[in-house]
C-alpha atoms as a PDB file:
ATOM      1  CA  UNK A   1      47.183 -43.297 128.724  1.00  0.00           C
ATOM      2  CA  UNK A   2      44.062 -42.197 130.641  1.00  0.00           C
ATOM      3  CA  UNK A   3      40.927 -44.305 130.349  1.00  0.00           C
ATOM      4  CA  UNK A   4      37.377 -42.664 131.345  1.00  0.00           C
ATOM      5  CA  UNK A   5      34.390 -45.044 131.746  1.00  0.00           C
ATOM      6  CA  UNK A   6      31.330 -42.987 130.057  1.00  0.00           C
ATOM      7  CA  UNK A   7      27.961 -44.787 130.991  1.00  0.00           C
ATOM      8  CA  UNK A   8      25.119 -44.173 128.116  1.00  0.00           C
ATOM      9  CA  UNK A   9      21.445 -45.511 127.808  1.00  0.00           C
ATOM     10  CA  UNK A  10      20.462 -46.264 124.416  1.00  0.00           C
ATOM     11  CA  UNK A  11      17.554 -43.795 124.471  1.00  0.00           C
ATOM     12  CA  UNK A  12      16.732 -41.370 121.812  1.00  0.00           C
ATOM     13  CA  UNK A  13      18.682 -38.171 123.520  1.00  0.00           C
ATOM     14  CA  UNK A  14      22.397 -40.530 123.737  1.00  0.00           C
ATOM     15  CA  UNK A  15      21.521 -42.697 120.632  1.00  0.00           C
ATOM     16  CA  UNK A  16      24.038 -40.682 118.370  1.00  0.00           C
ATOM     17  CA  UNK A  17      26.744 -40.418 120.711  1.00  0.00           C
ATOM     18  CA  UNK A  18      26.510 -44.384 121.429  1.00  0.00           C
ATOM     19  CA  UNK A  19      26.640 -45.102 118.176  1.00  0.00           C
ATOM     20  CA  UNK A  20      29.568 -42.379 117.332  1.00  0.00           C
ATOM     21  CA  UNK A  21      31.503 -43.902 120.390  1.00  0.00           C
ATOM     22  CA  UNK A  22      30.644 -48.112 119.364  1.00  0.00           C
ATOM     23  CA  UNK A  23      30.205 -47.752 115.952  1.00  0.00           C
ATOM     24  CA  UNK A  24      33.172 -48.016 114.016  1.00  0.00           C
ATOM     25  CA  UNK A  25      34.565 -50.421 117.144  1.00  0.00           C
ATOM     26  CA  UNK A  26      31.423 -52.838 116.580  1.00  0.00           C
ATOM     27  CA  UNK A  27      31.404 -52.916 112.803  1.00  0.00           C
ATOM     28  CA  UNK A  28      35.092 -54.870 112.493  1.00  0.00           C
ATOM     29  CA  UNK A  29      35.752 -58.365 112.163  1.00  0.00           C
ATOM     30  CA  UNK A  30      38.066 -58.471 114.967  1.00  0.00           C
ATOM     31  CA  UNK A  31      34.956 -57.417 117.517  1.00  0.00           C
ATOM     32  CA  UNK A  32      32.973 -59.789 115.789  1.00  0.00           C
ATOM     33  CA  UNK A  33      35.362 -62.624 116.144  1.00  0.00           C
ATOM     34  CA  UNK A  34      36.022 -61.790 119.654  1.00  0.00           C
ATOM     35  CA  UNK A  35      32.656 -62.026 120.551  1.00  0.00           C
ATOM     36  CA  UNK A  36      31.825 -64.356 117.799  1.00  0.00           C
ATOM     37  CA  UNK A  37      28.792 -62.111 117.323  1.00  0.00           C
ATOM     38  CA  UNK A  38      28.112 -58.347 116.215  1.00  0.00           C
ATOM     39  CA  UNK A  39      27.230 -55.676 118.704  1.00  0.00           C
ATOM     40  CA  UNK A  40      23.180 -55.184 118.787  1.00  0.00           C
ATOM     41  CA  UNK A  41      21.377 -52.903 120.626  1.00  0.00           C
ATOM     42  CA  UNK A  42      17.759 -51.621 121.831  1.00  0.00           C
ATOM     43  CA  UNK A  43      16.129 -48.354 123.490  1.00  0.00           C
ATOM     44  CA  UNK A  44      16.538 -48.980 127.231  1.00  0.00           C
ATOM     45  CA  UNK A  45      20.127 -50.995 126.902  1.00  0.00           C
ATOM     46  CA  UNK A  46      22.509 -49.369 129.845  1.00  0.00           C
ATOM     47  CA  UNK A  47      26.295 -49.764 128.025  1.00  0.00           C
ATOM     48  CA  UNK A  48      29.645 -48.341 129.397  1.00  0.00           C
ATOM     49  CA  UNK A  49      31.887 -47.416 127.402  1.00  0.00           C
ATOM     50  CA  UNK A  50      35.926 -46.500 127.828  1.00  0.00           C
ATOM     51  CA  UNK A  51      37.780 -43.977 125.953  1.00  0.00           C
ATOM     52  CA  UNK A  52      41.088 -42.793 125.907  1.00  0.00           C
ATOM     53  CA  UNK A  53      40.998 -39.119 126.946  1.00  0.00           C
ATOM     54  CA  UNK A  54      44.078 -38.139 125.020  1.00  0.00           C
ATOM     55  CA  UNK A  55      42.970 -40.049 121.620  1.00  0.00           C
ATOM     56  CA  UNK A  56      39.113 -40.002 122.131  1.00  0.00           C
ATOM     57  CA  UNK A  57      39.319 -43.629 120.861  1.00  0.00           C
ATOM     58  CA  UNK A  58      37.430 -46.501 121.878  1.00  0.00           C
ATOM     59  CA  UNK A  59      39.411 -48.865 123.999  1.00  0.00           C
ATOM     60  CA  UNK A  60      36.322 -51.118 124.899  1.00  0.00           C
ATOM     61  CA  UNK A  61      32.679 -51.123 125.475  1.00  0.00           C
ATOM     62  CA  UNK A  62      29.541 -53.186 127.607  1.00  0.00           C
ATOM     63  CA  UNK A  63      26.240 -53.564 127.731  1.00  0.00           C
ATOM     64  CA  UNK A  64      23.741 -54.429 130.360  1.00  0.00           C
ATOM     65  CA  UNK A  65      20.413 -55.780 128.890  1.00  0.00           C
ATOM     66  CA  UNK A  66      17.450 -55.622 131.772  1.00  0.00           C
ATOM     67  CA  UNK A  67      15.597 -58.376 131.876  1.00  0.00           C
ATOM     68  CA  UNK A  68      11.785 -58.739 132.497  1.00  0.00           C
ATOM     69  CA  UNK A  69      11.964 -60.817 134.880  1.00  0.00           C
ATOM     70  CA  UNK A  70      12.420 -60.195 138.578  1.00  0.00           C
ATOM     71  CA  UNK A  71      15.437 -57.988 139.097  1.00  0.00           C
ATOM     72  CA  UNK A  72      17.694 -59.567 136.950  1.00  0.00           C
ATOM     73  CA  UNK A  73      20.269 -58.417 134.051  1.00  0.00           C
ATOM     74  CA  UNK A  74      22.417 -59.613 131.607  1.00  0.00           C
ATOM     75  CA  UNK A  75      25.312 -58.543 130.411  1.00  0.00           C
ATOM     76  CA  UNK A  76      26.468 -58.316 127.056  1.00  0.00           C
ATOM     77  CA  UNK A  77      29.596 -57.507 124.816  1.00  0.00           C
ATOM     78  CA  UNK A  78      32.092 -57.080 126.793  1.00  0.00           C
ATOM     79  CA  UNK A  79      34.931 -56.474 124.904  1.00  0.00           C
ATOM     80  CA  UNK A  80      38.596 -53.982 125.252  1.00  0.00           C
ATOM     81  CA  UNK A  81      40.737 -53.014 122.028  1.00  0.00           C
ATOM     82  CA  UNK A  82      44.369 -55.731 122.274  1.00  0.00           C
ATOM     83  CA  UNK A  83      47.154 -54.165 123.397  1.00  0.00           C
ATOM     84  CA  UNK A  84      48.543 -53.798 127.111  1.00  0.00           C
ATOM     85  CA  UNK A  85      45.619 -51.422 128.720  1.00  0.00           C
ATOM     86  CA  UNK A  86      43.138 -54.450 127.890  1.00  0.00           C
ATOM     87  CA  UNK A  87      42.959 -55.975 131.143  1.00  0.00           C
ATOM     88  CA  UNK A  88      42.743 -53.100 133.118  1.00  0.00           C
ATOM     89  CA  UNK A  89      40.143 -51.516 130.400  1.00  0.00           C
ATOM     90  CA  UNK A  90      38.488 -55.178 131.270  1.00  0.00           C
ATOM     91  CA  UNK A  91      38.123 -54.637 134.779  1.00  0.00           C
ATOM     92  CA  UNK A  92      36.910 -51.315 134.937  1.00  0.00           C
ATOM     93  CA  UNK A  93      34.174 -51.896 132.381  1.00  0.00           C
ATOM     94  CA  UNK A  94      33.187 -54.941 134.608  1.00  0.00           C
ATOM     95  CA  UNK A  95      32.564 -53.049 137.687  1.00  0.00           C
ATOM     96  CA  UNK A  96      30.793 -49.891 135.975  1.00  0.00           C
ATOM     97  CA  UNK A  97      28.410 -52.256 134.690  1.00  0.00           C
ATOM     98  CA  UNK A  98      27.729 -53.823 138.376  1.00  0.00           C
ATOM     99  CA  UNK A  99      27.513 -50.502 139.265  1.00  0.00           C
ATOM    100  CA  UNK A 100      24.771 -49.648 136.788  1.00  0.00           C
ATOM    101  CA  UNK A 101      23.052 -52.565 137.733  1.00  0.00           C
ATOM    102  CA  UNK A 102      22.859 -51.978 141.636  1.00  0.00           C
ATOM    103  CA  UNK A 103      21.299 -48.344 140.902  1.00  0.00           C
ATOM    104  CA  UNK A 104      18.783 -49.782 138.526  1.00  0.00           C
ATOM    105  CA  UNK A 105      17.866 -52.361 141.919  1.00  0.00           C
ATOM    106  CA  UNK A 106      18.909 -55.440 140.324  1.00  0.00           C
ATOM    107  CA  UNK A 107      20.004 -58.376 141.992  1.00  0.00           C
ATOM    108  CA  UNK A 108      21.442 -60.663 140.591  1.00  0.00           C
ATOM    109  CA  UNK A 109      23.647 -60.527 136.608  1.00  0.00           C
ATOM    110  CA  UNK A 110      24.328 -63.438 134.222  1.00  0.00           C
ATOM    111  CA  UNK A 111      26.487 -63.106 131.479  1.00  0.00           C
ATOM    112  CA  UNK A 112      27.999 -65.371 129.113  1.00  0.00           C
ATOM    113  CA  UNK A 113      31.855 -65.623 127.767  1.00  0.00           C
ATOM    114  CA  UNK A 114      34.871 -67.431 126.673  1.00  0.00           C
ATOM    115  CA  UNK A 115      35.516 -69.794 129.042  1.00  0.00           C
ATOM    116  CA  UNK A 116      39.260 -68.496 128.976  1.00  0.00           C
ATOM    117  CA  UNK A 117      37.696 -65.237 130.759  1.00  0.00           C
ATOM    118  CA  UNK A 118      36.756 -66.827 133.875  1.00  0.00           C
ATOM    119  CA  UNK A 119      39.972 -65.424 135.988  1.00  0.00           C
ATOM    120  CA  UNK A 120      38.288 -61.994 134.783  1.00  0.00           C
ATOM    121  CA  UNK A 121      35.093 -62.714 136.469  1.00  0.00           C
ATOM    122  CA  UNK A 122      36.130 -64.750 139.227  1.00  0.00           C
ATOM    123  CA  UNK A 123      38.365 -61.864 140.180  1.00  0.00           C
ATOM    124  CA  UNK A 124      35.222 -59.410 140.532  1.00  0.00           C
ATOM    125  CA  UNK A 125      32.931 -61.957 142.417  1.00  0.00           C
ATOM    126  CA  UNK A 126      31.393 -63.816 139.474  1.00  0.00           C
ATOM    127  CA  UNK A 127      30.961 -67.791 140.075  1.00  0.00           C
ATOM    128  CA  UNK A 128      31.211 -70.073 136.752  1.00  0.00           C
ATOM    129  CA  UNK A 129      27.712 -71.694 136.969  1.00  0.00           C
ATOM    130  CA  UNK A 130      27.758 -74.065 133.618  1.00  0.00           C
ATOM    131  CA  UNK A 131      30.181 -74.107 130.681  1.00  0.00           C
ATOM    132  CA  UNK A 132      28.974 -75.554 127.192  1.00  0.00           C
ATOM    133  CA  UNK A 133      31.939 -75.986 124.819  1.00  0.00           C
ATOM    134  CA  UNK A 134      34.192 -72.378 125.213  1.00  0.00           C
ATOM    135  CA  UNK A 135      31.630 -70.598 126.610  1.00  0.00           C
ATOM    136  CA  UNK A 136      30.851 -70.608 130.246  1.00  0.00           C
ATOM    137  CA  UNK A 137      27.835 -68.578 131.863  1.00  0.00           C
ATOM    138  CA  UNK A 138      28.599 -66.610 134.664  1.00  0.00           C
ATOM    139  CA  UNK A 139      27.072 -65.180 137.754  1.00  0.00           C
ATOM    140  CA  UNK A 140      27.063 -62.512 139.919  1.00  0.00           C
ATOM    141  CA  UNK A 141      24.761 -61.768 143.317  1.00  0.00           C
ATOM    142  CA  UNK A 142      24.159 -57.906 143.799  1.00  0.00           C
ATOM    143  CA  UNK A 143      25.601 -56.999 147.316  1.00  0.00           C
ATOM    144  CA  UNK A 144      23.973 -53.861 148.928  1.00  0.00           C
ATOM    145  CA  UNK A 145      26.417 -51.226 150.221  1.00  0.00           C
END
């Protein structure tokens, strides 16, 4: 299998290919149980999402939401189809989104997730800074290359 990271901007030019690619994805029960929320979305949202290149199915997706203040994001969704590509699909959609952020000049991300995730995000650099039942908020400091 061959996995290609596509990075969108929900804008009004890529809104109908974001949707195409998350849609169906987003809309089941086992995303929303995953997540424990459904997929949402706004003009100016940054998302990668990977695909299978053979398939053209949608092995996982993430957003990064920009917030207002300072040169901060958050990021959002992160979520990769089960099945034995997950992890790597994981990884990959972790770093495209850091790599999103850095051109956009933001410093630092926060994002929160099971707390079961946090060999995921330790692995890329991210530092557990509270947990609150399962969930554990998570934090990452922007290096410049």
């Amino acid at each position: 299998m061959s996995v290609i990271i596509r990075d969108l901007v929900h804008d009004a030019d890529h809104q109908a290919v974001l949707f195409s690619l998350i849609g169906e994805l987003a809309l089941s029960r086992v995303v929303h149980q995953a997540l424990g929320t459904c997929p949402t979305s706004e003009p100016g949202r940054v998302w990668c999402v990977a695909t299978d290149t053979e398939t053209r199915a949608t092995l996982g997706f993430v957003s990064l939401h920009l917030l207002a203040t300072g040169h901060r994001g958050q990021v959002k969704h992160l979520y990769a189809s089960d099945g034995p590509p997950a992890v790597g699909v994981l990884r990959r959609l972790l770093k495209a989104i850091a790599g999103q952020a850095k051109t956009r000049g933001l410093r630092t991300l926060t994002a929160i997730d099971r707390t079961a995730a946090a060999r995921l995000y330790e692995s890329h650099g991210w530092t557990a800074a509270a947990e609150r039942g399962h969930y554990s908020t998570y934090t990452l400091e922007l290096q410049d290359d």
